[in-house]
Protein backbone atom coordinates (compact mmCIF):
# COMPACT_ATOMS: atom_id res chain seq x y z
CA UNK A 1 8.16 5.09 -12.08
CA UNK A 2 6.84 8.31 -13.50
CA UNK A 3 3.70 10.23 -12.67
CA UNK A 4 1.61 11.73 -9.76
CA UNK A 5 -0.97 9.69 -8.77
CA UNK A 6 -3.86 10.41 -6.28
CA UNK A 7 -5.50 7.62 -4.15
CA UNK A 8 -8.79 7.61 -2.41
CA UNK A 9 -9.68 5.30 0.07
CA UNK A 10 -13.21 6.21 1.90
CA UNK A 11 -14.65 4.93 5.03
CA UNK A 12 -17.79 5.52 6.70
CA UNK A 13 -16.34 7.93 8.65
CA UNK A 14 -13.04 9.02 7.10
CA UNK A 15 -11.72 10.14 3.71
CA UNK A 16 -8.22 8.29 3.26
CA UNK A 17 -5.76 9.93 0.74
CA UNK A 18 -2.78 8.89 -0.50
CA UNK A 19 -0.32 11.19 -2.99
CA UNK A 20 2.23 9.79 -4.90
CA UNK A 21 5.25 11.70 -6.51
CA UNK A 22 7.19 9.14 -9.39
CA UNK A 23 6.77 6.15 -6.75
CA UNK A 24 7.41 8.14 -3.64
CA UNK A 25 4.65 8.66 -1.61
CA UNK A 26 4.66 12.69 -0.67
CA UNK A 27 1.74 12.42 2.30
CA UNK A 28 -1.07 9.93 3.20
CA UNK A 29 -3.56 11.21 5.60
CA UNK A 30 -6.86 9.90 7.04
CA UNK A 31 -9.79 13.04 7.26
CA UNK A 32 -11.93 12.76 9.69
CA UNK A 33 -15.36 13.59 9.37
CA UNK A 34 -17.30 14.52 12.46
CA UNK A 35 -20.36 12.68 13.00
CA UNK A 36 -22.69 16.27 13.72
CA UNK A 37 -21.09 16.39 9.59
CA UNK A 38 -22.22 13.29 8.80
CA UNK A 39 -25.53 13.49 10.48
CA UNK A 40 -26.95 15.78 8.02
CA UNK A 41 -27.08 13.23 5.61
CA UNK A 42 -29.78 10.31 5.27
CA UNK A 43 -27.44 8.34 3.37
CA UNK A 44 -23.48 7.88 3.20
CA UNK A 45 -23.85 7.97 -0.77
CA UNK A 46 -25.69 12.24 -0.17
CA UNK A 47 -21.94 12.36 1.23
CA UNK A 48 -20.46 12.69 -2.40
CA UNK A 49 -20.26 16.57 -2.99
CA UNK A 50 -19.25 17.17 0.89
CA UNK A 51 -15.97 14.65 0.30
CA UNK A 52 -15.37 16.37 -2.49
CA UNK A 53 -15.04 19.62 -1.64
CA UNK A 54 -12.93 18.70 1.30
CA UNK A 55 -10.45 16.54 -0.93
CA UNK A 56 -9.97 19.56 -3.10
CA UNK A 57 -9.52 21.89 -0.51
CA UNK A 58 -7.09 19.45 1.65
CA UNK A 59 -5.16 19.35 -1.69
CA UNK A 60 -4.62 22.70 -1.57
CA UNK A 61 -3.53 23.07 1.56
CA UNK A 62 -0.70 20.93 0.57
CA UNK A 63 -0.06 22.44 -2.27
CA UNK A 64 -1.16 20.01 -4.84
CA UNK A 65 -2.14 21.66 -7.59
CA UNK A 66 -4.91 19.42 -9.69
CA UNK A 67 -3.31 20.03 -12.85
CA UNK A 68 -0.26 18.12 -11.73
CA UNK A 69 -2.45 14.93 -11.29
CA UNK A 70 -2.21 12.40 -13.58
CA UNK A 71 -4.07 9.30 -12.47
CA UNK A 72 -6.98 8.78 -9.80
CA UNK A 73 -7.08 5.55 -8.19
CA UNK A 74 -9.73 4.66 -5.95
CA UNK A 75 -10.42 1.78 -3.34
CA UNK A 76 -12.42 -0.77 -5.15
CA UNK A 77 -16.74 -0.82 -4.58
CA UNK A 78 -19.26 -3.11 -4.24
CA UNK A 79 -20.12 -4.76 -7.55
CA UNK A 80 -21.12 -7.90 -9.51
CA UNK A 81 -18.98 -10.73 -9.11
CA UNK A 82 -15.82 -10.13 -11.61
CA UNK A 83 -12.52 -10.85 -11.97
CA UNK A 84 -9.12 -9.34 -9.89
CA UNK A 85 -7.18 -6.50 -12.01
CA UNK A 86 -7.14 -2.67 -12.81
CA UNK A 87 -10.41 -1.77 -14.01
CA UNK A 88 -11.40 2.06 -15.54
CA UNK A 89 -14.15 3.42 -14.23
CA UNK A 90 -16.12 3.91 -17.23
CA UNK A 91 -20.25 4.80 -16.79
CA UNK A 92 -21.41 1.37 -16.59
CA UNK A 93 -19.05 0.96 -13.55
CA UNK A 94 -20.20 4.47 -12.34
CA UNK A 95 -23.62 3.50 -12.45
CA UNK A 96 -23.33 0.39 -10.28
CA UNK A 97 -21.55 2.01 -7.71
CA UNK A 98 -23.83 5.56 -7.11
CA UNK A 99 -26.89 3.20 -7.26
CA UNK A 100 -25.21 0.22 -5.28
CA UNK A 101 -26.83 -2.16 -7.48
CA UNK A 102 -24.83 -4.52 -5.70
CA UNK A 103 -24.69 -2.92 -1.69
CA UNK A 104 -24.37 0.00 0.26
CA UNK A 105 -21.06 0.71 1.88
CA UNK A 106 -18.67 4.04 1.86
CA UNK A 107 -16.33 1.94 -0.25
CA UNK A 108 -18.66 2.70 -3.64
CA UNK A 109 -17.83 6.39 -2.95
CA UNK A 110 -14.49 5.94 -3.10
CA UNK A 111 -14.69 5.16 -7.23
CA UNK A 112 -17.43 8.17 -7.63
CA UNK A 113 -14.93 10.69 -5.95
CA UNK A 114 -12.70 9.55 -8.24
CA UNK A 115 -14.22 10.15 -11.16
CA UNK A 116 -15.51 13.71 -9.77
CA UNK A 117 -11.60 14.76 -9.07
CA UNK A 118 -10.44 13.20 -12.62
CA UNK A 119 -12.98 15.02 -14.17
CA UNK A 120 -11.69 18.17 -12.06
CA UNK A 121 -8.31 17.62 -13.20
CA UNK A 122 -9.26 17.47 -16.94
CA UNK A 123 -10.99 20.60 -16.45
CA UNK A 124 -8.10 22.25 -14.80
CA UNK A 125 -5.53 21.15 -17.47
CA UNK A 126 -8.16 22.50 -20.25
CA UNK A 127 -8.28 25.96 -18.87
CA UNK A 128 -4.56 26.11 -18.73
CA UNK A 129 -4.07 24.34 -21.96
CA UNK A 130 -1.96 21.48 -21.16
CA UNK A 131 -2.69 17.81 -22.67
CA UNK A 132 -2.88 14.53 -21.34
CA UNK A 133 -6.15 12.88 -20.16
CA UNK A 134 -6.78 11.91 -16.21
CA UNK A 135 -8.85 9.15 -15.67
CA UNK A 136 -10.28 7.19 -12.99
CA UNK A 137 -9.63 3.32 -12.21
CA UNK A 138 -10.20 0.87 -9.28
CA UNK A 139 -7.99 -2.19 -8.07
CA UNK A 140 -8.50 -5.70 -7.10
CA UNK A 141 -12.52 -5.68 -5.48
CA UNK A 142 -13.26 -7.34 -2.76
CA UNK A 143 -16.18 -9.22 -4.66
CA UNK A 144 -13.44 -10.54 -6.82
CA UNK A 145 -14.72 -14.44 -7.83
CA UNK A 146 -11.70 -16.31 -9.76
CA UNK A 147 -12.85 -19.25 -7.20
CA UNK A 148 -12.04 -22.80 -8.22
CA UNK A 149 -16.26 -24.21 -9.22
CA UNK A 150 -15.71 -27.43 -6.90
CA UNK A 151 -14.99 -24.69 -4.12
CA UNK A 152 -17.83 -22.98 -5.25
CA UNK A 153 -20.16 -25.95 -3.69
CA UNK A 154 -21.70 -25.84 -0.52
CA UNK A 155 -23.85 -27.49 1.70
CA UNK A 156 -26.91 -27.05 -0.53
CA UNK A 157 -27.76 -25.79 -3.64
CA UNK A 158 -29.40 -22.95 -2.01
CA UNK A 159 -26.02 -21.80 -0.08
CA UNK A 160 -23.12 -21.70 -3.41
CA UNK A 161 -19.80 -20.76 -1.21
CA UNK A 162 -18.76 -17.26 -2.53
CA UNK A 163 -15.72 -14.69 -2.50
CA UNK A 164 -15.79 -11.62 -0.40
CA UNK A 165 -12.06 -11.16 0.64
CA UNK A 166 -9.01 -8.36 1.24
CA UNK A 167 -8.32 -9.02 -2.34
CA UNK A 168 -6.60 -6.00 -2.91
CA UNK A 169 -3.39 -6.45 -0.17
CA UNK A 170 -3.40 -10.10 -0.63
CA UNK A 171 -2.60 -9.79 -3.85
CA UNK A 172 -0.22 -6.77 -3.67
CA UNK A 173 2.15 -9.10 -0.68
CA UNK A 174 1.84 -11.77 -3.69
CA UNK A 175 2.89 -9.58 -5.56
CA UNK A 176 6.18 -8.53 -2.78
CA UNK A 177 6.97 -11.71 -2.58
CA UNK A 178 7.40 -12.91 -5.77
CA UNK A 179 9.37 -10.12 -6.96
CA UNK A 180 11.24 -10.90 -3.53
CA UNK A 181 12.09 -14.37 -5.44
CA UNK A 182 13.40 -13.01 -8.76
CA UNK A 183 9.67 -14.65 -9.86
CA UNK A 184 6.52 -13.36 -11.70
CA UNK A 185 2.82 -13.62 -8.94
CA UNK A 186 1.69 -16.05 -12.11
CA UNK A 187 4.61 -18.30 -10.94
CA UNK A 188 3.69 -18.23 -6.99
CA UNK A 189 1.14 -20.57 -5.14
CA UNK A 190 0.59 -18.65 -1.78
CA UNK A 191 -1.94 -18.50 0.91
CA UNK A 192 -2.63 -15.06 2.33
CA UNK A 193 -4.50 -14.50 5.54
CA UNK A 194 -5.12 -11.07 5.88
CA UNK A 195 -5.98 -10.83 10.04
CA UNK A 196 -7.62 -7.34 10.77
CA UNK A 197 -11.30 -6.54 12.11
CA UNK A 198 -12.14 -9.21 9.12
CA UNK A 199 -10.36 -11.80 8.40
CA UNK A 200 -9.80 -13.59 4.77
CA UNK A 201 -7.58 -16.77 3.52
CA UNK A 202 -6.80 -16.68 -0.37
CA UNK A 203 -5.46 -19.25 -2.53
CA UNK A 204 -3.12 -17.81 -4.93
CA UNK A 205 -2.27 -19.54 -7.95
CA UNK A 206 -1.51 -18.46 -11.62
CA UNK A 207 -2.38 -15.08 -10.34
CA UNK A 208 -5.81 -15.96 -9.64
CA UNK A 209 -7.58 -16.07 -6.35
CA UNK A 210 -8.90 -19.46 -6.78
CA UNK A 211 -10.67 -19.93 -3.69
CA UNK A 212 -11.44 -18.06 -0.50
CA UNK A 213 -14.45 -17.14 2.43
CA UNK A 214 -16.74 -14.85 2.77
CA UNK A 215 -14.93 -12.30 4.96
CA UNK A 216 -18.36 -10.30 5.22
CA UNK A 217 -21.24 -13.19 5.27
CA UNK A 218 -20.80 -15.78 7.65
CA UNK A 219 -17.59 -17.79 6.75
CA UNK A 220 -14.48 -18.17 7.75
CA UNK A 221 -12.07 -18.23 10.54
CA UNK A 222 -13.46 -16.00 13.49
CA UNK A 223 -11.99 -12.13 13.70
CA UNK A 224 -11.97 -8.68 15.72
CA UNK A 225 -15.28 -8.03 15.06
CA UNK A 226 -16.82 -11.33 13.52
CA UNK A 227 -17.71 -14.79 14.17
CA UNK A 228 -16.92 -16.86 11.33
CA UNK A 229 -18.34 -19.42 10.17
CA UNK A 230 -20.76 -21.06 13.54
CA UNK A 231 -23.27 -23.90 13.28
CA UNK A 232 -25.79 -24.01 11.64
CA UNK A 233 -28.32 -25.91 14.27
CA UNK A 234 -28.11 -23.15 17.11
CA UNK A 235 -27.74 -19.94 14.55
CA UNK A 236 -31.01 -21.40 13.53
CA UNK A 237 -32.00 -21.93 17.04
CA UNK A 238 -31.39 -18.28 17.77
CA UNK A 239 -33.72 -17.08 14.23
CA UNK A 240 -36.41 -18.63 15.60
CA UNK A 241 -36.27 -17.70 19.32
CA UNK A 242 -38.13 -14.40 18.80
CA UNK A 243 -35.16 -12.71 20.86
CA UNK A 244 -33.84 -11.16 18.24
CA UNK A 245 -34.39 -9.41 15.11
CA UNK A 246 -33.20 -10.24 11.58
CA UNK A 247 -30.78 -7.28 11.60
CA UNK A 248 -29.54 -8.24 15.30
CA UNK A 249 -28.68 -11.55 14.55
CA UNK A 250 -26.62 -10.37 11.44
CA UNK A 251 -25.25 -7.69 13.72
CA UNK A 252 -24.27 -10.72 16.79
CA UNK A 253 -22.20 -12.49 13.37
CA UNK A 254 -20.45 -9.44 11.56
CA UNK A 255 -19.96 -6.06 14.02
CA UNK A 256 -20.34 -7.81 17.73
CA UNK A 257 -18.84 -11.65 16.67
CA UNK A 258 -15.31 -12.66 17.74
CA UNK A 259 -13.21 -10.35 20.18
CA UNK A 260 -16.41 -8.14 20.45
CA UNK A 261 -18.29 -11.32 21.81
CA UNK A 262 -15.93 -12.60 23.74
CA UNK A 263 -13.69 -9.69 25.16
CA UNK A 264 -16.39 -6.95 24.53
CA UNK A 265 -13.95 -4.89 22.86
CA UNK A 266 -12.82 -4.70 18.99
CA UNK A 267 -9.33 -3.14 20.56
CA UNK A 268 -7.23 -5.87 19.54
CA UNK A 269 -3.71 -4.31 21.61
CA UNK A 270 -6.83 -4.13 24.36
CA UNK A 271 -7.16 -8.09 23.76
CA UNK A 272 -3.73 -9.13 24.08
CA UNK A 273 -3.04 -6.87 27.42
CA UNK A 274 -5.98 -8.35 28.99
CA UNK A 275 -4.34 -12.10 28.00
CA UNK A 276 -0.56 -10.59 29.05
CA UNK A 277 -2.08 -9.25 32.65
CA UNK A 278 -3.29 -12.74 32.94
CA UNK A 279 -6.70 -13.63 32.36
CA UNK A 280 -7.24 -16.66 31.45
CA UNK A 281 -10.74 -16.60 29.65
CA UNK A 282 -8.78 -13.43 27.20
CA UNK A 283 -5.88 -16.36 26.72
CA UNK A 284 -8.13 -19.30 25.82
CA UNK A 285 -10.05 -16.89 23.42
CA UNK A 286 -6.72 -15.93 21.63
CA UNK A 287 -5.57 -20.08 21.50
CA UNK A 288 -9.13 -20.26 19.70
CA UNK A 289 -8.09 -17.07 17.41
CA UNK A 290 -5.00 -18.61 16.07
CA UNK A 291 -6.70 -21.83 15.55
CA UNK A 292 -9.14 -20.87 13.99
CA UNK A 293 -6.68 -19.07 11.62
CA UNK A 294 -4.55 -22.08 10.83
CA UNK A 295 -7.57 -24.43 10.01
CA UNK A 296 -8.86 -22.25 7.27
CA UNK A 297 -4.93 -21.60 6.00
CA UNK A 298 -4.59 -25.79 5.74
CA UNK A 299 -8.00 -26.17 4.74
CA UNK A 300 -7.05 -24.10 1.36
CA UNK A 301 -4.09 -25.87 1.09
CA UNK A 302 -5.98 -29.09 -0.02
CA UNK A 303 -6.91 -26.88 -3.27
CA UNK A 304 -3.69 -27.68 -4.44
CA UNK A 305 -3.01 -31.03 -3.10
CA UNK A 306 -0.87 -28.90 -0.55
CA UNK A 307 1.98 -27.64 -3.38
CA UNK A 308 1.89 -24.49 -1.72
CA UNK A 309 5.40 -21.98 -2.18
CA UNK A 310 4.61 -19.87 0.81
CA UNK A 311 2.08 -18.43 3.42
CA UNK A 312 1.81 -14.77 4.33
CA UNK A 313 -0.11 -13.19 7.36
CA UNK A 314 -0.81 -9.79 6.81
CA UNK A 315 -3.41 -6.97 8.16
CA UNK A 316 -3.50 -5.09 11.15
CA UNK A 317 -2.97 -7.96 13.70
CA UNK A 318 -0.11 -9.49 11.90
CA UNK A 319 1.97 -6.58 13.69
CA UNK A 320 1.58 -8.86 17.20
CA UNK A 321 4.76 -11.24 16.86
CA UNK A 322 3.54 -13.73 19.21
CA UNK A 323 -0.04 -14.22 17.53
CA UNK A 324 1.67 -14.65 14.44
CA UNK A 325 4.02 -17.47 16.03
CA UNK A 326 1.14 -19.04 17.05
CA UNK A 327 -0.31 -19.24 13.65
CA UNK A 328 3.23 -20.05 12.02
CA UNK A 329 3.82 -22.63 14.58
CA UNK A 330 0.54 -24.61 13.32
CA UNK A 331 0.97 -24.28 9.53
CA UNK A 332 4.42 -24.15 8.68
CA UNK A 333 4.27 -27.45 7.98
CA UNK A 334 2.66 -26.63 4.83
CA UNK A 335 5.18 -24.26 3.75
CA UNK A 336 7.55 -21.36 4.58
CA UNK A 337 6.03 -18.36 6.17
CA UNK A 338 6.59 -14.87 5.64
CA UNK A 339 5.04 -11.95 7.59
CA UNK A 340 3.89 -8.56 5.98
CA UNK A 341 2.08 -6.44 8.92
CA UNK A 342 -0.66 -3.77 8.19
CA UNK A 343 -3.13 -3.56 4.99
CA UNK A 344 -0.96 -1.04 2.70
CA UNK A 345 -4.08 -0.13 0.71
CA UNK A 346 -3.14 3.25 -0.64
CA UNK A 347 0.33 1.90 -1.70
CA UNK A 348 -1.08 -0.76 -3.19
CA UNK A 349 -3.49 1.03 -4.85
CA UNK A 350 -0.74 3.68 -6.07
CA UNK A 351 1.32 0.11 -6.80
CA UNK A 352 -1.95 -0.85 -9.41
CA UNK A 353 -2.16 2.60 -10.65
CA UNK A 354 2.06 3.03 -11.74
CA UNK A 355 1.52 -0.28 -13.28
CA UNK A 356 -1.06 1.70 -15.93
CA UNK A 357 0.99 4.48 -16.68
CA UNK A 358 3.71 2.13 -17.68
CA UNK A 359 1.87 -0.04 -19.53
CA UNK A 360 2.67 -2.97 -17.18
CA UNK A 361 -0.96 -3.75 -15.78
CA UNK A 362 -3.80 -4.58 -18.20
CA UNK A 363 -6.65 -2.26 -17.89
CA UNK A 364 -9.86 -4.52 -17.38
CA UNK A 365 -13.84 -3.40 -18.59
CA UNK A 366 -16.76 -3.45 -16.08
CA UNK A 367 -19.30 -6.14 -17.37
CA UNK A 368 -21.81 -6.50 -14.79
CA UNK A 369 -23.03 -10.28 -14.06
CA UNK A 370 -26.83 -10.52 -14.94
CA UNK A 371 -26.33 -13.16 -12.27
CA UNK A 372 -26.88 -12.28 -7.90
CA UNK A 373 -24.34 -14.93 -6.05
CA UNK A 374 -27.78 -17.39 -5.53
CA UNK A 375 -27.67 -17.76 -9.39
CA UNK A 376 -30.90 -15.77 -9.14
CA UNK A 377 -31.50 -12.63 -11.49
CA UNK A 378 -29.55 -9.42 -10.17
CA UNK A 379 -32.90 -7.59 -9.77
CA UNK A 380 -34.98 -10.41 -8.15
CA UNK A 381 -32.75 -10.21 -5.40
């Protein structure tokens, strides 16, 4: 692998960069940004120049000059419903993500930053007259919707199922493992559960995503920080009890749902010593965890009439070995499974970006979907 590549991962507190050196990554580090910072800003998308001007100025503090960058990879935004893949940030994609057409998170900055520093870099490498093009690109969004249309159904036709996963590490330990086999991902059926302060199951097959939850709306196995799917009769219970308002009960399902509810913490390592120093309510709460893990893995096994090659538990909580015993103890059944702790995102994303310099990865075109999730026009909703 040849090439420097530059990854930018933002949160809505933190600027996450990765820099990559021919396949060796030379530093990662996570910036801080104080909130008394952030607080001078009405909105994390006035944030843009501010980032900026600290990611150049952390670069040269290491030394990186921009000249010497030759791809910007950024963690994927909120956008339309589209497929998995490597996709340039051209101005249609740039558009969508400064006016979060489709939400507003600190994710769409990530893909604007990018642009700003590529278009940095070409600057840089004009002045001093050396060639070659930087450009930007995003990997593998969360929104991606490859999803199987019979798994598409729900309920009514009011509530369509829809995607909203951790596409972007699930598909990079798809991608571990297959090479692992002396195999292609294309050749791989695998379920991924990706266990962090979300938590998403994908079905992997042909190296599509054919069907997962909604990690960030209501369904799914319960998490860190979110409930999971609940039912329906007492959610709607609680709508109409005048206790709460429409952005608290949201809040009570993602931000203060699972270990928040139950613990009142979202310190998973808090969770588990609270279970080891023997409390019992902390232990029966973690049974539930795992459980509620496994049903969703062997639910998505059905997909494929349960020809599955492997399952993989990944993301932040697939570091505790006896949680993930649990799980494996419930579903191996199904199929071998192999453990890959933590989320890798910026090595994935550097992963996506070698795979464009060498020609290896197809480079995919924004279309934006005239069509919300409901089915509904995009701007009616």
């Amino acid at each position: 692998m040849t090439g420097k590549i530059l990854a930018i991962n933002t949160g809505s507190t933190t600027t996450k960069l990765g820099f990559y050196d021919s396949g060796r990554k030379v530093f990662e580090e996570n910036i801080f940004h104080s909130l008394d910072k952030l607080s001078r800003y009405n909105s994390v998308m006035d944030q843009g120049h501010m980032r900026l001007v600290t990611i150049t100025e952390f670069l040269l503090s290491k030394g990186i000059r921009l000249v010497d960058i030759d791809l910007v990879m950024a963690r994927s935004g909120l956008v339309t419903p589209m497929e998995t893949g490597v996709y340039e940030i051209n101005e249609v994609l740039e558009d969508a993500l400064r006016h979060c057409t489709n939400g507003v998170h600190a994710c769409n900055l990530s893909g604007l930053l990018a642009c700003d520093v590529a278009e940095l870099v070409n600057e840089a490498r004009k002045d001093a007259g050396i060639s070659g093009v930087c450009r930007a690109y995003m990997a593998d969004p969360p929104m991606a919707d490859e999803m199987l249309p019979e798994a598409k159904i729900g309920g009514l036709p009011e509530f369509p199922r829809r995607a909203l996963c951790h596409a972007l590490n699930s598909r990079a330990v798809v991608r571990h493992y297959a090479k692992k086999q002396g195999k292609r991902p294309e050749e791989v059926t695998a379920i991924v559960a990706h266990i962090g302060g979300g938590t998403s199951v994908t079905l992997h097959k042909g190296g599509r995503i054919i069907d997962t939850n909604d990690a960030l709306g209501g369904d799914g196995p319960l998490s860190t920080e979110r409930a999971g799917t609940v039912p329906a009769f007492p959610l709607i219970e609680m709508c109409f009890s005048g206790q709460y308002t429409k952005d608290e009960v949201k809040r009570k399902l993602v931000g203060n749902g699972g270990a928040v509810a139950f613990c009142g913490t979202n310190d998973f390592k808090s969770v588990v010593a609270k279970a080891e120093a023997g409390d019992e309510s902390v232990k029966l709460f973690l049974e539930g965890f795992c459980l509620s893990v496994a049903k969703y893995i062997a639910g998505l096994a059905t997909d494929v009439c349960g020809q599955v090659d492997v399952i993989i538990l990944t993301g932040g909580i697939a570091w505790n070995q006896a949680l993930m015993e649990k799980i494996t103890g419930r579903v191996s059944f199904i199929a071998p499974v192999e453990i890959y702790p933590g989320g890798n995102e910026m090595d994935s994303l550097a992963e996506n970006g070698y795979g464009v310099l060498s020609g290896e990865m197809e480079v995919k075109h924004y279309r934006p979907s005239s069509s919300c999730w409901c089915g509904k026009p995009v701007s009616s909703c």
